[in-house]
C-alpha atoms as a PDB file:
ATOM      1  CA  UNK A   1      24.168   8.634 -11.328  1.00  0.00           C
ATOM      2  CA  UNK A   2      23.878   7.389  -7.906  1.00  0.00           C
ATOM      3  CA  UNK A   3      20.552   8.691  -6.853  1.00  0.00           C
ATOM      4  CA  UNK A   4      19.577   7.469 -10.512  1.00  0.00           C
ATOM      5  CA  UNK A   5      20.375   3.970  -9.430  1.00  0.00           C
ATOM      6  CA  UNK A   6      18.808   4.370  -6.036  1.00  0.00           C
ATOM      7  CA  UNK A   7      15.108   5.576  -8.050  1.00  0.00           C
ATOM      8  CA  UNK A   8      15.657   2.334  -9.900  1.00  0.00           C
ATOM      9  CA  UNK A   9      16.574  -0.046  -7.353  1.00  0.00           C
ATOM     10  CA  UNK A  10      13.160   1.472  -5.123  1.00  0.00           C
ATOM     11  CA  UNK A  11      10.845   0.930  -8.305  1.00  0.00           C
ATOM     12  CA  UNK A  12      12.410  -2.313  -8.033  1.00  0.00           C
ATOM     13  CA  UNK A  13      11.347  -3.091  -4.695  1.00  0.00           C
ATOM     14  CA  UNK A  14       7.989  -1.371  -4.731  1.00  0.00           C
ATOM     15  CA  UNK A  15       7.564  -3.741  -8.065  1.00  0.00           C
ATOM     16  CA  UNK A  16       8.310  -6.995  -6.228  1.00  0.00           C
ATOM     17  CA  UNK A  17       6.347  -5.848  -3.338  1.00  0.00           C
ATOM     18  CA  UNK A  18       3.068  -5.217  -5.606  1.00  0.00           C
ATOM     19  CA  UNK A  19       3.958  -8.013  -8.181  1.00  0.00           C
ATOM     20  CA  UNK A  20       4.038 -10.137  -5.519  1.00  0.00           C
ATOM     21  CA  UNK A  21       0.094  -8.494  -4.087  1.00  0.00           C
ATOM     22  CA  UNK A  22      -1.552  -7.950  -7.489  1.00  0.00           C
ATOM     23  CA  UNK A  23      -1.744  -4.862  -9.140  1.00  0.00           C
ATOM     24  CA  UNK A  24      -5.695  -4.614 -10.011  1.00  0.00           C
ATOM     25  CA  UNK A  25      -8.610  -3.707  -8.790  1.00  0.00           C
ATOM     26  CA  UNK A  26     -10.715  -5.879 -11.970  1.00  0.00           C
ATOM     27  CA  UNK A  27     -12.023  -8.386 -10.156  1.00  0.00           C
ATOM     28  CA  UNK A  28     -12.352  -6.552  -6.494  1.00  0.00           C
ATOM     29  CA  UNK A  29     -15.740  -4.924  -5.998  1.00  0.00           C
ATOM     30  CA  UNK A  30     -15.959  -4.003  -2.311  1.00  0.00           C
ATOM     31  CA  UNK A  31     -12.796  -3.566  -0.370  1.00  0.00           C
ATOM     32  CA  UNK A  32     -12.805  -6.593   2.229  1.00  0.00           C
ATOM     33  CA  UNK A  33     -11.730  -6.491   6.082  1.00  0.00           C
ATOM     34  CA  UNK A  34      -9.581  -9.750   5.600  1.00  0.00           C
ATOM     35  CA  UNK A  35      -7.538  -7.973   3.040  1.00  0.00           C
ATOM     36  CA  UNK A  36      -4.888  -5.435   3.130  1.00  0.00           C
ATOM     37  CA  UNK A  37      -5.109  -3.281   0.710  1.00  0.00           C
ATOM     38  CA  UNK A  38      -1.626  -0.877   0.006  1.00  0.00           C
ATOM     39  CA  UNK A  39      -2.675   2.143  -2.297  1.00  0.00           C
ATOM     40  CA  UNK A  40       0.440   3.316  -3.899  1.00  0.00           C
ATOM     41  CA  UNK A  41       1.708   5.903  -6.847  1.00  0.00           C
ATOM     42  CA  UNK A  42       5.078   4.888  -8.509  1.00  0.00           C
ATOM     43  CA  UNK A  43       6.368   8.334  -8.383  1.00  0.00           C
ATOM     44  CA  UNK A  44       5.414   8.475  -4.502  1.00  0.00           C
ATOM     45  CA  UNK A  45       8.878   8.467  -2.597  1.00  0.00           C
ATOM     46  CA  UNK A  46       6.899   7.879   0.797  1.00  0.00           C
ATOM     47  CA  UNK A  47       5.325   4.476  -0.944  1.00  0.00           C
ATOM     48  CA  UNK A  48       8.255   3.398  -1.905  1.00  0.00           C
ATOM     49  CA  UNK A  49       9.747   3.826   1.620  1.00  0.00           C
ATOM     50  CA  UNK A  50       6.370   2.117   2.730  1.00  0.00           C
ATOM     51  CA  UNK A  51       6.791  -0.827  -0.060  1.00  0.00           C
ATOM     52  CA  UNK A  52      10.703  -1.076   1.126  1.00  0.00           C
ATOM     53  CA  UNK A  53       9.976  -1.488   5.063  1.00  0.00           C
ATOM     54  CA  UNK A  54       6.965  -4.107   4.200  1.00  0.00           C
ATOM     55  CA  UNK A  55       9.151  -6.249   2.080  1.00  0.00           C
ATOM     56  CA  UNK A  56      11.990  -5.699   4.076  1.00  0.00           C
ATOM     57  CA  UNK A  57      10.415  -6.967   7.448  1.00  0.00           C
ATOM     58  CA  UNK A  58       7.543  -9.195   6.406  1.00  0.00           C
ATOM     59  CA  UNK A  59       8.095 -10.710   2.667  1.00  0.00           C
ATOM     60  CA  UNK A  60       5.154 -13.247   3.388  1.00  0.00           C
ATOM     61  CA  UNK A  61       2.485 -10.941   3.734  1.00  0.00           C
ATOM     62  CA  UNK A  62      -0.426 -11.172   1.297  1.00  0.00           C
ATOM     63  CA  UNK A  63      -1.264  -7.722   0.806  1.00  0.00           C
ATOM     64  CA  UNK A  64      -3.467  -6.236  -2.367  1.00  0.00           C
ATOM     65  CA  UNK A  65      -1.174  -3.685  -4.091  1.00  0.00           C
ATOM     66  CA  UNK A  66      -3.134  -0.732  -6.584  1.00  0.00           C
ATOM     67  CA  UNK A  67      -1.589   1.889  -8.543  1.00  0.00           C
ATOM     68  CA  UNK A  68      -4.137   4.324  -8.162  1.00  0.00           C
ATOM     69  CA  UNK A  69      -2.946   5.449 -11.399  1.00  0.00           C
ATOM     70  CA  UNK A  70      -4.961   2.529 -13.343  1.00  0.00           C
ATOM     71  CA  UNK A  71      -8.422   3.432 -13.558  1.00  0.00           C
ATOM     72  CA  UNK A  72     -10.168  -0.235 -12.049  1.00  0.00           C
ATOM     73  CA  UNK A  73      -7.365   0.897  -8.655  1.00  0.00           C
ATOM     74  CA  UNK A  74      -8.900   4.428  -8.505  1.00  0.00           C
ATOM     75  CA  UNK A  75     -12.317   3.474  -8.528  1.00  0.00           C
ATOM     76  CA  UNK A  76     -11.182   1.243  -5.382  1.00  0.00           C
ATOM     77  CA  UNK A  77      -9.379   4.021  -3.995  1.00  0.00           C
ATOM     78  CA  UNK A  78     -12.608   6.328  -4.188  1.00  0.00           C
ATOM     79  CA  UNK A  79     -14.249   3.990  -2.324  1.00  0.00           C
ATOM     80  CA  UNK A  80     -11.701   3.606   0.754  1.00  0.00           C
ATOM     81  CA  UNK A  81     -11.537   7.393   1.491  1.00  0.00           C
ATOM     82  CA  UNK A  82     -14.827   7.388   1.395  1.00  0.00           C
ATOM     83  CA  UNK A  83     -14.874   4.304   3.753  1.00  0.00           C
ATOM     84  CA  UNK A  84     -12.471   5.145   6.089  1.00  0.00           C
ATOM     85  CA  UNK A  85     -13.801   9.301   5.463  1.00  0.00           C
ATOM     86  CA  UNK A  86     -10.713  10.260   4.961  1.00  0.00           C
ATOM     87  CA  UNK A  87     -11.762  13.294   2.936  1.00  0.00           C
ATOM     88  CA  UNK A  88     -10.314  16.228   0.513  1.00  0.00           C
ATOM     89  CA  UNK A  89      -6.909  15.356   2.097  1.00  0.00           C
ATOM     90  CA  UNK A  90      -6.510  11.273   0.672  1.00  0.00           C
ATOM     91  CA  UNK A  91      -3.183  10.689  -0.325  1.00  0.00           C
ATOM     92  CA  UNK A  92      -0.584   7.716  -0.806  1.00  0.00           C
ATOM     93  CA  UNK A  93       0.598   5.651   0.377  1.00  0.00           C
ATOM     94  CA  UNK A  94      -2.622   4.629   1.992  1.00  0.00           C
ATOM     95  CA  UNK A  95      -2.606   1.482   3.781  1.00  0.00           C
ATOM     96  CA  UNK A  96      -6.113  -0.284   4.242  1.00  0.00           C
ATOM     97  CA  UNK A  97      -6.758  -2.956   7.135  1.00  0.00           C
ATOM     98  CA  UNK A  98     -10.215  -4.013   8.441  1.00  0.00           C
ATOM     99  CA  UNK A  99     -11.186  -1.080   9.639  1.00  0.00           C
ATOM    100  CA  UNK A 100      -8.119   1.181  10.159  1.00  0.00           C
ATOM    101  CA  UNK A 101      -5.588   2.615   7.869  1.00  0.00           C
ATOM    102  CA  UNK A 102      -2.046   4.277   7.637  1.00  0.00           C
ATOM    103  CA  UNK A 103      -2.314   7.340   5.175  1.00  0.00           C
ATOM    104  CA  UNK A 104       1.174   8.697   4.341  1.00  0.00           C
ATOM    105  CA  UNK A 105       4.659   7.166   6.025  1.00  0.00           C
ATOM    106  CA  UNK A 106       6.156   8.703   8.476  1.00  0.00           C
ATOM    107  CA  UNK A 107       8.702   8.277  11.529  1.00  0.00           C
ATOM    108  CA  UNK A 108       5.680   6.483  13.571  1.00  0.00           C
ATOM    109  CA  UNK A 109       3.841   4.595  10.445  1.00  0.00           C
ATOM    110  CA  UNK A 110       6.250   1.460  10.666  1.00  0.00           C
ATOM    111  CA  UNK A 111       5.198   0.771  14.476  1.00  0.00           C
ATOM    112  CA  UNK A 112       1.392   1.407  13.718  1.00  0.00           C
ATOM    113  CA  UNK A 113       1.902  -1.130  10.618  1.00  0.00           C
ATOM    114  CA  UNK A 114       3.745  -3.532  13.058  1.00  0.00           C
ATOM    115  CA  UNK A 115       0.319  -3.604  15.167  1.00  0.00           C
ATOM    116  CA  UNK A 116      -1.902  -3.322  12.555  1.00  0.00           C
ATOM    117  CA  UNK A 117      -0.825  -5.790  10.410  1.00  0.00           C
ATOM    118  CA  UNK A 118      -0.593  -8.752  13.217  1.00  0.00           C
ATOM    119  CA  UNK A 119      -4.282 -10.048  12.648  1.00  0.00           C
ATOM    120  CA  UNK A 120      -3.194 -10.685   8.453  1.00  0.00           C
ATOM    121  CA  UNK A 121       0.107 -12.443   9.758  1.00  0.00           C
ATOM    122  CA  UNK A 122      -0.500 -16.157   9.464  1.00  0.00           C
ATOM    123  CA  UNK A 123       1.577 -18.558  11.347  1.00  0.00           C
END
């Protein structure tokens, strides 16, 4: 029952995070470098740890969030593996900025977001 509520309070989060962002790619045709762009799948545990820490530490970001389960969002995420030629291995979450991206979430992927993400933070 526990980890039940635990699922439920993530989707939660990862909700506000992308409600917050958007969650369609309908009127994007080209990804853009002023954007960030956070490619997500709502059964992905590491996106919803991504989602959690992003909310968590900066809830004033504008960042573009895509299930890459709606068709418009995978047509966008074609195009950013094949931007950033990422390759057979593309996976989520997959974090987009300018011209570098975090693929995955791992034990270093909140520092490189931390540095990646200070051009997009507006004072």
């Amino acid at each position: 029952m526990l980890k039940r509520l635990l699922n439920v309070a993530i989707c939660a989060c990862v909700a506000l995070l992308i409600s917050a962002c958007g969650d369609s790619a309908d009127n994007i045709k080209n990804l853009s470098k002023e954007q960030i762009y956070f490619f997500y799948k709502e059964s992905c545990p590491h996106c919803h740890e991504a989602a959690e820490y992003i909310k968590e530490k900066y809830p004033h970001l504008q960042i573009k969030g895509l299930n890459v389960k709606m068709p418009g969002n995978q047509k966008l995420f074609t195009q950013a593996v094949k931007t950033y030629r990422i390759g057979a291995m593309a996976g989520t979450p997959l974090i987009c900025f300018g011209n570098e991206y975090i693929m995955g979430w791992g034990k270093d992927s909140s520092a490189r977001f931390d540095e990646l993400s200070k051009p997009y933070i507006k004072e």
